[in-house]
PDB file of N, CA and C in Angstrom:
ATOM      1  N   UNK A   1       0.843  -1.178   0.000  1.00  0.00           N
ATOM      2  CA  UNK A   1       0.000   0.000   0.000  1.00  0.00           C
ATOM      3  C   UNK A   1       0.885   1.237   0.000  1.00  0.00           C
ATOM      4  N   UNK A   2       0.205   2.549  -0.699  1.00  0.00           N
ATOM      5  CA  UNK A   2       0.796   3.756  -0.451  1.00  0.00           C
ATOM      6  C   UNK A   2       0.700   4.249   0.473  1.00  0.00           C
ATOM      7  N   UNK A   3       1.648   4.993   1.156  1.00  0.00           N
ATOM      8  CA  UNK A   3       2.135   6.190   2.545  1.00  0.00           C
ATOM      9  C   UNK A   3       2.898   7.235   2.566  1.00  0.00           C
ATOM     10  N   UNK A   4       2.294   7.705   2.764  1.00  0.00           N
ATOM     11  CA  UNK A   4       3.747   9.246   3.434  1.00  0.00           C
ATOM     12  C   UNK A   4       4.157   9.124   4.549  1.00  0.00           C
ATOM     13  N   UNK A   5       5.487   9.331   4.603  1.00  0.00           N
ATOM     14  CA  UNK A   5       6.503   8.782   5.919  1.00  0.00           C
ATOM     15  C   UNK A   5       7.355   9.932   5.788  1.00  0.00           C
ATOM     16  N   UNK A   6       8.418  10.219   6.929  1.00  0.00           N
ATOM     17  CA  UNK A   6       9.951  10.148   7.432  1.00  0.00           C
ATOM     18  C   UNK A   6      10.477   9.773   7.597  1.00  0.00           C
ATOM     19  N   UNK A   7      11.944  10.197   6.871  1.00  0.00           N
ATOM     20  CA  UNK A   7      13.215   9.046   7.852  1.00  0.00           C
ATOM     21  C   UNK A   7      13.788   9.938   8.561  1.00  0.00           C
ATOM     22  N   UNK A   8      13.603  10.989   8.490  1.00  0.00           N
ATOM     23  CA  UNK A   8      14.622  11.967   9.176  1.00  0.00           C
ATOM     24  C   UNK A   8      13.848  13.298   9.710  1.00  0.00           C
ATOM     25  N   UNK A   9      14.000  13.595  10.552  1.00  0.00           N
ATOM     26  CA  UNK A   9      13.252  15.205  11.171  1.00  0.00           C
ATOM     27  C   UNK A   9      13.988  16.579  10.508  1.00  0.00           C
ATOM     28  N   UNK A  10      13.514  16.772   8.991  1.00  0.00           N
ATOM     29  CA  UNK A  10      14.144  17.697   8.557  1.00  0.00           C
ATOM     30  C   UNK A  10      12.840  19.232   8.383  1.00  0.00           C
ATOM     31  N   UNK A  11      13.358  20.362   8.069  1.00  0.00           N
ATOM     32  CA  UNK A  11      12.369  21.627   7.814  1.00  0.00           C
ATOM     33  C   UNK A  11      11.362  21.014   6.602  1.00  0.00           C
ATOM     34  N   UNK A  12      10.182  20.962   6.741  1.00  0.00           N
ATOM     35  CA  UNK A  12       9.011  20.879   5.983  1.00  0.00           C
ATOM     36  C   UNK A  12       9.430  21.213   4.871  1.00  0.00           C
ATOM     37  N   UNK A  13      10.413  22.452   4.528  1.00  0.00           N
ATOM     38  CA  UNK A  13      10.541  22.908   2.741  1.00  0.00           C
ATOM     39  C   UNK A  13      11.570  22.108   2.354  1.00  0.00           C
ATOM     40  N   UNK A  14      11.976  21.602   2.730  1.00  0.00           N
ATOM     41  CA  UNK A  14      13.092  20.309   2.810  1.00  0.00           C
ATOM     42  C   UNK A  14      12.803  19.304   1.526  1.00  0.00           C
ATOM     43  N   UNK A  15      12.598  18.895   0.306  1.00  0.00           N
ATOM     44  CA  UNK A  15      11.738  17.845  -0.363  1.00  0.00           C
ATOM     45  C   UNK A  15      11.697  16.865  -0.151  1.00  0.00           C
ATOM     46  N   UNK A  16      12.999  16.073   0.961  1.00  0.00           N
ATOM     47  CA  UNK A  16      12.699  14.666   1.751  1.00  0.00           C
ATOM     48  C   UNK A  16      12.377  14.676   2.922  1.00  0.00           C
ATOM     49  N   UNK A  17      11.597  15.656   3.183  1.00  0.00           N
ATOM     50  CA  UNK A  17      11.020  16.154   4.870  1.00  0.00           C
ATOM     51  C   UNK A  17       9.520  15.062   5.128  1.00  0.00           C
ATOM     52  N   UNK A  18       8.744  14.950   3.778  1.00  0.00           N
ATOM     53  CA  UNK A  18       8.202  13.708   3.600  1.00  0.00           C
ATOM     54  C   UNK A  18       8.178  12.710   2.423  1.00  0.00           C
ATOM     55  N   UNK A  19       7.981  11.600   2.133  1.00  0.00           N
ATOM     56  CA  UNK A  19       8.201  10.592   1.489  1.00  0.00           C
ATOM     57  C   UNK A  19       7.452  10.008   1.172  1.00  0.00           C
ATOM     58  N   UNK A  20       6.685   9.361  -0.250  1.00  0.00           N
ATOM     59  CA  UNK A  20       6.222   8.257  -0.508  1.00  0.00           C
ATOM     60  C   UNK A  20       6.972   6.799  -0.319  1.00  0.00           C
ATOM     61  N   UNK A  21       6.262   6.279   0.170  1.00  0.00           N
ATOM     62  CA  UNK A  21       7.109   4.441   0.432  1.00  0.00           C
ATOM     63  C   UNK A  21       5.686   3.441   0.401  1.00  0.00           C
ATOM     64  N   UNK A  22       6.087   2.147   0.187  1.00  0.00           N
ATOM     65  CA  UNK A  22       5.553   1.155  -0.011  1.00  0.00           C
ATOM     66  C   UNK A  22       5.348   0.107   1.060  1.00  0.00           C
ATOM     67  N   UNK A  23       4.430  -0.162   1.558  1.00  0.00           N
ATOM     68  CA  UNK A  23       4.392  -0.597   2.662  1.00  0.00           C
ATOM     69  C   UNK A  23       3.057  -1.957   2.426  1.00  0.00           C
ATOM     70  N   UNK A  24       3.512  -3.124   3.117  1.00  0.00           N
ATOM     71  CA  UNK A  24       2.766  -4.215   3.263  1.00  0.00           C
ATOM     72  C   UNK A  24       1.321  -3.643   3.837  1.00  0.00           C
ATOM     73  N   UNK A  25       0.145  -4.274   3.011  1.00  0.00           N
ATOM     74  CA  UNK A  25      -0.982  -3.758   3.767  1.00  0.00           C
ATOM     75  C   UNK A  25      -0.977  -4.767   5.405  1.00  0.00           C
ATOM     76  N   UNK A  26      -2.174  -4.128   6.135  1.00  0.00           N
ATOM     77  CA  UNK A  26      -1.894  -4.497   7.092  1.00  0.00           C
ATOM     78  C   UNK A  26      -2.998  -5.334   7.472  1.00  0.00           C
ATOM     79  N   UNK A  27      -2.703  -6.024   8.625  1.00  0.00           N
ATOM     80  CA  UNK A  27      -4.227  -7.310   8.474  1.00  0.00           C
ATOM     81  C   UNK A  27      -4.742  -7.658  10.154  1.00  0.00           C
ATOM     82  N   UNK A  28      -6.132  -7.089   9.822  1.00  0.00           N
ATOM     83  CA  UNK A  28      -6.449  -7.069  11.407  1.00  0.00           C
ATOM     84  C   UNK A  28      -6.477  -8.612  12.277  1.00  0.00           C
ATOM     85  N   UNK A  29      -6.486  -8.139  13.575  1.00  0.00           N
ATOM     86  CA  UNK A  29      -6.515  -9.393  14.636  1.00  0.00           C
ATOM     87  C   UNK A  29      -7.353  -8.587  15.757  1.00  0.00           C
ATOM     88  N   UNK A  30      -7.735  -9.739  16.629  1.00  0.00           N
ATOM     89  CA  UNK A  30      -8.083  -8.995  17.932  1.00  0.00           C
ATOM     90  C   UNK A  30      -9.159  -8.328  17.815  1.00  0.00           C
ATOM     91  N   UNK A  31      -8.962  -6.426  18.317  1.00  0.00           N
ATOM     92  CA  UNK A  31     -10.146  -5.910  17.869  1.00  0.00           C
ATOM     93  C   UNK A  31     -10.128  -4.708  16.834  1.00  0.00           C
ATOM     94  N   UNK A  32      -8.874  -5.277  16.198  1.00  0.00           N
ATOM     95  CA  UNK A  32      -8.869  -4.300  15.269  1.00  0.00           C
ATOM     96  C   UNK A  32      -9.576  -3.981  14.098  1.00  0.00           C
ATOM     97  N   UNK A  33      -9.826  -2.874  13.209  1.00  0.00           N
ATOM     98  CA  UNK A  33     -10.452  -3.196  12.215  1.00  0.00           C
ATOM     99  C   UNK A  33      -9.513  -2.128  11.145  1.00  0.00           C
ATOM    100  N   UNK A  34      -9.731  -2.642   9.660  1.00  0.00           N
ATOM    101  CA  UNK A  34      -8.588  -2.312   8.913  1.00  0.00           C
ATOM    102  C   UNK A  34      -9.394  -1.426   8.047  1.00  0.00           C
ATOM    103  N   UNK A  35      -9.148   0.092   7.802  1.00  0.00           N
ATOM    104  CA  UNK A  35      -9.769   1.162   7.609  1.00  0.00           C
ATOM    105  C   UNK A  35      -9.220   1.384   6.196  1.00  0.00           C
ATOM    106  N   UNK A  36     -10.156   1.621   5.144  1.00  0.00           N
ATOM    107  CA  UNK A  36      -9.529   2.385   3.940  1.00  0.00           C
ATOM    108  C   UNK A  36      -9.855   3.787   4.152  1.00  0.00           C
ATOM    109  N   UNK A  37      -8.422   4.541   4.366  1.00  0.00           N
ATOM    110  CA  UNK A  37      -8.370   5.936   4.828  1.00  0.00           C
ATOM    111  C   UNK A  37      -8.944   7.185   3.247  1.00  0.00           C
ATOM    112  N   UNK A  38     -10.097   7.421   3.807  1.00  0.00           N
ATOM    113  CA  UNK A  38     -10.460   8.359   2.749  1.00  0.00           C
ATOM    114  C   UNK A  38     -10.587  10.023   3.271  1.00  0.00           C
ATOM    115  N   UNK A  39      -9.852  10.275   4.397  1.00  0.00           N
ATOM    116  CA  UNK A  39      -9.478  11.459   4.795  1.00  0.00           C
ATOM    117  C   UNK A  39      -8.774  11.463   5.967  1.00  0.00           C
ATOM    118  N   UNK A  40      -7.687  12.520   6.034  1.00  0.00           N
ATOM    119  CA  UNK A  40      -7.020  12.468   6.917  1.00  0.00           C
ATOM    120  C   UNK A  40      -6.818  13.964   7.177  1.00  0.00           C
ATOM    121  N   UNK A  41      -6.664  14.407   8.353  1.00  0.00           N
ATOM    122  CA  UNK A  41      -6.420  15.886   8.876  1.00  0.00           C
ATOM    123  C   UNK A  41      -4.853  15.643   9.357  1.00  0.00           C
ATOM    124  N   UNK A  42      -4.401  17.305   9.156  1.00  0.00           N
ATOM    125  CA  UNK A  42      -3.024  17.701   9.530  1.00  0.00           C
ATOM    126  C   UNK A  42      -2.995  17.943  11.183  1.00  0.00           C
ATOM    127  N   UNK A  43      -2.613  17.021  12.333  1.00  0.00           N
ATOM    128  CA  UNK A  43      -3.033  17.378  14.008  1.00  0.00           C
ATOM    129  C   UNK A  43      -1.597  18.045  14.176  1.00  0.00           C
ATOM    130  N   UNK A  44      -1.843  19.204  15.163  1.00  0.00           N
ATOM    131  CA  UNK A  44      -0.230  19.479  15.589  1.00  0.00           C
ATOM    132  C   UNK A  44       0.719  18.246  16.633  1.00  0.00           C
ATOM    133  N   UNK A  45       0.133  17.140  16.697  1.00  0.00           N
ATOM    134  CA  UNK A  45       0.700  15.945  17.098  1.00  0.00           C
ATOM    135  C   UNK A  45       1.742  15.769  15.915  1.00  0.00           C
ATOM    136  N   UNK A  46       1.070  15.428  14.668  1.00  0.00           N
ATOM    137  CA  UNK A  46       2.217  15.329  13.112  1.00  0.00           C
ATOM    138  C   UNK A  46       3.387  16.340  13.671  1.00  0.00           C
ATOM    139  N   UNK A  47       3.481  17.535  13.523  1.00  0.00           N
ATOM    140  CA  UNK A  47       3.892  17.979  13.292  1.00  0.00           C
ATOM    141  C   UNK A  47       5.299  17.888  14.636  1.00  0.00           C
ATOM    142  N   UNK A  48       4.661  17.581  15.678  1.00  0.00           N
ATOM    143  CA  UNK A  48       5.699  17.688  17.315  1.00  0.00           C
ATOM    144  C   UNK A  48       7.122  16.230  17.458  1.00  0.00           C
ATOM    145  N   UNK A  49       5.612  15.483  16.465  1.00  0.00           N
ATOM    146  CA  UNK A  49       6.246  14.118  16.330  1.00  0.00           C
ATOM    147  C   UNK A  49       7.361  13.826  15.500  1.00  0.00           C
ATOM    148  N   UNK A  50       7.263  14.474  13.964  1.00  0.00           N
ATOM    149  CA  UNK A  50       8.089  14.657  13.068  1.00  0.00           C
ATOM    150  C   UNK A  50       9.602  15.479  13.551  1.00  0.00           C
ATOM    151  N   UNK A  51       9.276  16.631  13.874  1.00  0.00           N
ATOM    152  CA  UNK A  51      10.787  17.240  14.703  1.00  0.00           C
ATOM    153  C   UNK A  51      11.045  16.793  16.331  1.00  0.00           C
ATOM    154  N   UNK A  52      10.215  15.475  16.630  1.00  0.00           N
ATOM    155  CA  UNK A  52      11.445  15.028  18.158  1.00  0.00           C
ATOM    156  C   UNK A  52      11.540  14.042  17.823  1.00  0.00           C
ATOM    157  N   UNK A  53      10.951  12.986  17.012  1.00  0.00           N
ATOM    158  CA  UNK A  53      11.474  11.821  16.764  1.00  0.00           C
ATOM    159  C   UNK A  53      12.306  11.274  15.262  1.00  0.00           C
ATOM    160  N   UNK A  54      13.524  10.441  15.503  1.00  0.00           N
ATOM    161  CA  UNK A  54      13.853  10.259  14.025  1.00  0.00           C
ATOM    162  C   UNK A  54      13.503   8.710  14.293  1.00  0.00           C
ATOM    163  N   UNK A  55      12.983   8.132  13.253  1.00  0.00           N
ATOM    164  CA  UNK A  55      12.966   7.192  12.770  1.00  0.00           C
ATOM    165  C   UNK A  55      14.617   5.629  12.884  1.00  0.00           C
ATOM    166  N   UNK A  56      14.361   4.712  13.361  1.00  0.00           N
ATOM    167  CA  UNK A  56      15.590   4.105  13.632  1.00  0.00           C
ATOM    168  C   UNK A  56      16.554   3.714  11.882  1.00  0.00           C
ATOM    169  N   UNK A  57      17.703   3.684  11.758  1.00  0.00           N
ATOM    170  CA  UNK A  57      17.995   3.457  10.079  1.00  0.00           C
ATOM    171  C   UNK A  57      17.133   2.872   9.253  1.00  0.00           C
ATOM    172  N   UNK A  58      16.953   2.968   8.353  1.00  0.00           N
ATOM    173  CA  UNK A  58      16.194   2.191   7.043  1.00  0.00           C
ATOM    174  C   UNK A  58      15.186   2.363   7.474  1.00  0.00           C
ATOM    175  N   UNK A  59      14.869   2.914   8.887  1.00  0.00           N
ATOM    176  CA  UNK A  59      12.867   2.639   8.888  1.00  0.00           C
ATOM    177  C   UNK A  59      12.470   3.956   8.166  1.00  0.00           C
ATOM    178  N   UNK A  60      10.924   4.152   8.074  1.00  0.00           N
ATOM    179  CA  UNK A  60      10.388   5.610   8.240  1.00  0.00           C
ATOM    180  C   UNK A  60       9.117   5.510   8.460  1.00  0.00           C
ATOM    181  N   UNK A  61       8.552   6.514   9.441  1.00  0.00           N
ATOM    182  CA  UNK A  61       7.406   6.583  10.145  1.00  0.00           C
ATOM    183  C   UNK A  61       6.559   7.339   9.463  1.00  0.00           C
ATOM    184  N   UNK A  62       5.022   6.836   9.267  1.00  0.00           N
ATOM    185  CA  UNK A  62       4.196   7.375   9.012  1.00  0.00           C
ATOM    186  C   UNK A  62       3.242   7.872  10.026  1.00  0.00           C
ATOM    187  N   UNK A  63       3.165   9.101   9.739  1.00  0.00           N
ATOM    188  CA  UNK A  63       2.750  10.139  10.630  1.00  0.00           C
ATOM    189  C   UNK A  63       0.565   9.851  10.240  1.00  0.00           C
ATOM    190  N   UNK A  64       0.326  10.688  11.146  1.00  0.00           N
ATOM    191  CA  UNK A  64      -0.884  10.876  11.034  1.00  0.00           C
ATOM    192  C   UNK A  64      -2.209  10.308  12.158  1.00  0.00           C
ATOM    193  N   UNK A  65      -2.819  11.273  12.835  1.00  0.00           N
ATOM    194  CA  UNK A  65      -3.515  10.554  14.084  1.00  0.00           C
ATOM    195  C   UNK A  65      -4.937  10.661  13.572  1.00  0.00           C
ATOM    196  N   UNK A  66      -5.619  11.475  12.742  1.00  0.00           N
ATOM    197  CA  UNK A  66      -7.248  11.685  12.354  1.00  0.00           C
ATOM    198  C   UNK A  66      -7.087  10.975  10.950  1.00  0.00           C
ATOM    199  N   UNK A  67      -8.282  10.126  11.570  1.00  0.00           N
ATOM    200  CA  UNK A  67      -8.953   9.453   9.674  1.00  0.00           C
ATOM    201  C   UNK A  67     -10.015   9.577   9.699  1.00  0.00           C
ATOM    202  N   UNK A  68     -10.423   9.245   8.514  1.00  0.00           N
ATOM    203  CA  UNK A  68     -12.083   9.201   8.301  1.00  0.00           C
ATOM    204  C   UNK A  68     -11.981   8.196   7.233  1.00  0.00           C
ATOM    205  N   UNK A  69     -12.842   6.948   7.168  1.00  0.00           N
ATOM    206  CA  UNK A  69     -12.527   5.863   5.794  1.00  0.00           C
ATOM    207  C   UNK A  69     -13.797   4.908   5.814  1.00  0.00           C
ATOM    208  N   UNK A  70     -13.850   3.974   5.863  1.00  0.00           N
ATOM    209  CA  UNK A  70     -14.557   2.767   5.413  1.00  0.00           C
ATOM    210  C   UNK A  70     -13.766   1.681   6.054  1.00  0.00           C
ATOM    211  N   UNK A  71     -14.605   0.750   6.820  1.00  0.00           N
ATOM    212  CA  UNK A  71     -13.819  -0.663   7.282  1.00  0.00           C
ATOM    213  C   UNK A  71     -13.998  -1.648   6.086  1.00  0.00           C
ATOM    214  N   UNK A  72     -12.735  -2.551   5.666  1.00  0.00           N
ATOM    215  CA  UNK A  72     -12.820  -3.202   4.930  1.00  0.00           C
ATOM    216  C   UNK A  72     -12.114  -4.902   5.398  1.00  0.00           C
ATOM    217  N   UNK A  73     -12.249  -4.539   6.997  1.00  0.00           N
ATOM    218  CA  UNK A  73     -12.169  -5.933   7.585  1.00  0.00           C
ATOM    219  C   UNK A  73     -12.015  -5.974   8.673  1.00  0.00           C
ATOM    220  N   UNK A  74     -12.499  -6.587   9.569  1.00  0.00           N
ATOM    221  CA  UNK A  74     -11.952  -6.604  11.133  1.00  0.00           C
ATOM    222  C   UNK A  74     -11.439  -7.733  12.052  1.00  0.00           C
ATOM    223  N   UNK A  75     -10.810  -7.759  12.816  1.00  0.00           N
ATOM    224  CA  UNK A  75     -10.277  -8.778  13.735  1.00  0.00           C
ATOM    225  C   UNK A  75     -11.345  -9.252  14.025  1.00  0.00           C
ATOM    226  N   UNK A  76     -11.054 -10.743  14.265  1.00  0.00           N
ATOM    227  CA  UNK A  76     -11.825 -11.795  15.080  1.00  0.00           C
ATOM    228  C   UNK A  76     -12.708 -11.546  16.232  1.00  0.00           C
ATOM    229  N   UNK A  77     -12.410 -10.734  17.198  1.00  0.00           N
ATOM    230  CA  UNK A  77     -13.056 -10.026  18.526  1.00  0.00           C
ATOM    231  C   UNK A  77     -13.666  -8.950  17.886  1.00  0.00           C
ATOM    232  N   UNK A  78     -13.657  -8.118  16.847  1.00  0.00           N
ATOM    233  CA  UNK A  78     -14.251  -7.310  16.601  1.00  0.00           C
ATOM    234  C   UNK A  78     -15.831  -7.245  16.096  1.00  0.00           C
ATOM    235  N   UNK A  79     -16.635  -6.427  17.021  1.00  0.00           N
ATOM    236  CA  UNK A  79     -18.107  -6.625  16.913  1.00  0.00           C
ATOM    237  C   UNK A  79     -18.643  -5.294  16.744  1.00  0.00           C
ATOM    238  N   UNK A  80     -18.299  -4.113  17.037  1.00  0.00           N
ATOM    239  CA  UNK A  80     -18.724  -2.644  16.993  1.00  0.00           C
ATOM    240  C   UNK A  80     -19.068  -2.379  15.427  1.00  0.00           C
ATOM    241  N   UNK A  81     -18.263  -2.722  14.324  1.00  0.00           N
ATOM    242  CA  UNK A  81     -18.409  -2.307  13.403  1.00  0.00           C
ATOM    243  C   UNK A  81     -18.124  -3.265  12.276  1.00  0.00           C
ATOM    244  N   UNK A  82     -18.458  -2.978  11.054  1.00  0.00           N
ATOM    245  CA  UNK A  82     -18.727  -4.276  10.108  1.00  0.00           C
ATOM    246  C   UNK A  82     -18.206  -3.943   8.866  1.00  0.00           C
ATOM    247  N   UNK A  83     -17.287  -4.944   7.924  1.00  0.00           N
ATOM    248  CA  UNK A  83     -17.062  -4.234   6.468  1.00  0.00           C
ATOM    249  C   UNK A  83     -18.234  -3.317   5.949  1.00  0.00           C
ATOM    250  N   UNK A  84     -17.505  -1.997   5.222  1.00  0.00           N
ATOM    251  CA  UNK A  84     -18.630  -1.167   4.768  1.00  0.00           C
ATOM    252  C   UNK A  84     -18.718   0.118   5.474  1.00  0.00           C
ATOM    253  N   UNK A  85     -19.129   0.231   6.452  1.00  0.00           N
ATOM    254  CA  UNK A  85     -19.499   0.826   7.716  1.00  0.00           C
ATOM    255  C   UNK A  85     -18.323   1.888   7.712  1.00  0.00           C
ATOM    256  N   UNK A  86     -19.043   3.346   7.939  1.00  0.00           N
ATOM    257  CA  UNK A  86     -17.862   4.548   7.454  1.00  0.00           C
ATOM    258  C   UNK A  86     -17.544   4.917   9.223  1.00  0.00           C
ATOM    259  N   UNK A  87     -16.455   4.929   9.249  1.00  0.00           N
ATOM    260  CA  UNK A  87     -16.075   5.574  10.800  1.00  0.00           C
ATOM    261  C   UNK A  87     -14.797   6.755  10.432  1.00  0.00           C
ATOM    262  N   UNK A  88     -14.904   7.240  11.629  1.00  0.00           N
ATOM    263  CA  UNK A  88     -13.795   8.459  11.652  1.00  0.00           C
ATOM    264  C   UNK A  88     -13.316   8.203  13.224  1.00  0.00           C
ATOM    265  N   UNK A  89     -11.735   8.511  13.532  1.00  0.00           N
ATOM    266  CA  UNK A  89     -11.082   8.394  15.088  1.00  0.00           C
ATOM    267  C   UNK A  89     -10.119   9.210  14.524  1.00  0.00           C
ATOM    268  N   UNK A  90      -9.830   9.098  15.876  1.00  0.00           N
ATOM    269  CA  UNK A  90      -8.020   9.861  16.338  1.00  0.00           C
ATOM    270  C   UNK A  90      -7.364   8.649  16.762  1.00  0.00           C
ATOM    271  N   UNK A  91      -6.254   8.480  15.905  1.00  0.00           N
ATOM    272  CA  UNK A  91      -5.714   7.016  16.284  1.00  0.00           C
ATOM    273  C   UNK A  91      -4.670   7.048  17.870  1.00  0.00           C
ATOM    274  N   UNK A  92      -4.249   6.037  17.891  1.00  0.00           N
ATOM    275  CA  UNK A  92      -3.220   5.610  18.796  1.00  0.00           C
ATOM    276  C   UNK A  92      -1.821   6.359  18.469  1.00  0.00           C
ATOM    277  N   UNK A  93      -0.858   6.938  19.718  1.00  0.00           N
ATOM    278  CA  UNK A  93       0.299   7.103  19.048  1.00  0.00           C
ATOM    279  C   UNK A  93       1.190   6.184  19.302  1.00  0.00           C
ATOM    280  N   UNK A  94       0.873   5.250  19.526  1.00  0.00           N
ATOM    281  CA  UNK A  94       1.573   4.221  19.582  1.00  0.00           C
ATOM    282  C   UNK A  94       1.821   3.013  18.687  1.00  0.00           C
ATOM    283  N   UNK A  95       1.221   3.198  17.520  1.00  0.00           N
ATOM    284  CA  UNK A  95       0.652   2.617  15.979  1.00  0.00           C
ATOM    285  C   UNK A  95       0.719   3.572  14.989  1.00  0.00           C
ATOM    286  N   UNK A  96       1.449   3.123  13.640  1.00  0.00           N
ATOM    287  CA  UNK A  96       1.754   3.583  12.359  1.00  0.00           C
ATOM    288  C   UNK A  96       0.261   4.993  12.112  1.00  0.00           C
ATOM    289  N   UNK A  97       0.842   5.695  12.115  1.00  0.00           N
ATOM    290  CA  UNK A  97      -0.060   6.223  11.413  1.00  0.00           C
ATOM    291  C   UNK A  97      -1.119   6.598   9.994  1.00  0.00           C
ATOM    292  N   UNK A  98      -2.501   7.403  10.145  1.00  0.00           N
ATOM    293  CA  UNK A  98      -2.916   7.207   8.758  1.00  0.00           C
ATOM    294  C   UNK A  98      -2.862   7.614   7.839  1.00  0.00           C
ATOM    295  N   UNK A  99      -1.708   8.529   7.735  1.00  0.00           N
ATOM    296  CA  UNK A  99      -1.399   8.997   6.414  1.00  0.00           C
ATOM    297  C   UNK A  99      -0.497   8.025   5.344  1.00  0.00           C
ATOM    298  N   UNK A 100      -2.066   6.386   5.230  1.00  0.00           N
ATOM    299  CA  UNK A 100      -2.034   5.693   4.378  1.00  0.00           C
ATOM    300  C   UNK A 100      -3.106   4.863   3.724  1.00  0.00           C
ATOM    301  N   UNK A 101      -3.226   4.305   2.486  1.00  0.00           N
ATOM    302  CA  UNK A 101      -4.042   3.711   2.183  1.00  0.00           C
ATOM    303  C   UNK A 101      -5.151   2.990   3.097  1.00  0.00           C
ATOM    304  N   UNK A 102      -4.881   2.203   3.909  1.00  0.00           N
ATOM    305  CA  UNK A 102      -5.292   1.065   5.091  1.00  0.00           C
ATOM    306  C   UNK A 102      -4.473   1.872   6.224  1.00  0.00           C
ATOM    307  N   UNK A 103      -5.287   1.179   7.330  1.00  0.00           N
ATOM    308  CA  UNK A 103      -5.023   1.852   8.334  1.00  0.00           C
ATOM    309  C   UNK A 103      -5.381   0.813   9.538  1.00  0.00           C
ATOM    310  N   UNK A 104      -4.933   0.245  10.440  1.00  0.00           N
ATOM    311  CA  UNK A 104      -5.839  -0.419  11.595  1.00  0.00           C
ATOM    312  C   UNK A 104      -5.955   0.432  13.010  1.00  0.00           C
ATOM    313  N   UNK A 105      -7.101   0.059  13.378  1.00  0.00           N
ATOM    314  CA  UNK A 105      -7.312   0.871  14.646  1.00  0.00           C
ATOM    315  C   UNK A 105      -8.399  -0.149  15.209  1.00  0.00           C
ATOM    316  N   UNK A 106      -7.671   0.309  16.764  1.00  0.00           N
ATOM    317  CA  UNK A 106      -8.623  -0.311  18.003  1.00  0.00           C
ATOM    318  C   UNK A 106     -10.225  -0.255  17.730  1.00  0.00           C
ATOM    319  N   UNK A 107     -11.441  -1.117  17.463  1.00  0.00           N
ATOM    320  CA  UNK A 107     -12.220  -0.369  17.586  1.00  0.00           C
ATOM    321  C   UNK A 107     -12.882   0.630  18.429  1.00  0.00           C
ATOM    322  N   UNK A 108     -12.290   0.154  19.646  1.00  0.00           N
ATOM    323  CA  UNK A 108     -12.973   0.882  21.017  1.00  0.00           C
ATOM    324  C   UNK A 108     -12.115   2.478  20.750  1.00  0.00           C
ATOM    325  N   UNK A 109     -11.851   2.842  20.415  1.00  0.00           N
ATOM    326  CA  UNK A 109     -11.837   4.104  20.067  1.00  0.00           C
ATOM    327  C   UNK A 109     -12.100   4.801  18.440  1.00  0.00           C
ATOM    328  N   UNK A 110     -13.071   4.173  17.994  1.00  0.00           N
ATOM    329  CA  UNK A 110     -13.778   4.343  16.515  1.00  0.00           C
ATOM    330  C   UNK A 110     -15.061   5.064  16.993  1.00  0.00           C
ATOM    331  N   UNK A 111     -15.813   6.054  16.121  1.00  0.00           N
ATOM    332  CA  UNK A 111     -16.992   6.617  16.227  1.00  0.00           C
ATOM    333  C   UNK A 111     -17.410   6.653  14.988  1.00  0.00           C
TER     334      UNK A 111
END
């Protein structure tokens, strides 16, 4: 799947300040459910996150805490919501963010 990422905490006018990269889609378990991201907002979280954290070598982090999309599958435990079904959250910062195609998130924090 497509993403915008960092590898490095550089000035925004920078042209590798963000990045397209290719990334394995991702596949829910538990209570996750796997979101096709059809909007995403700019939070000043992106922005705090990008200049204090760098990314470890070869990785790069995709930023992004607000989506809005469509579930197009959910973990096994998952019962709140169903392929189809349009939700919007503020994700975890402790999980990839959605400034990408697919996206998984807890449902218990989906609306």
């Amino acid at each position: 799947m497509k993403a915008v990422a960092y590898r490095e905490s550089l000035p925004i006018s920078d042209p590798q300040s963000l990045i397209d990269v290719e990334l394995p889609e991702p596949v829910a378990t538990g209570r996750d459910l796997l979101v096709e991201v059809r909007a995403v907002s700019v939070n000043p979280v992106d922005t705090k996150m990008r200049m204090r954290s760098t990314p470890g070598p070869g990785e790069a982090f995709v930023l992004g805490w607000d989506a809005a999309g469509v579930v197009v599958a959910s973990g096994p435990d998952a019962t709140l919501f169903q392929p189809g079904d349009e939700v919007w959250y503020a994700g975890a910062i402790d999980r990839p963010g959605t400034n990408a195609q697919f996206h998984l998130v807890d449902e218990r924090i989906v609306g």
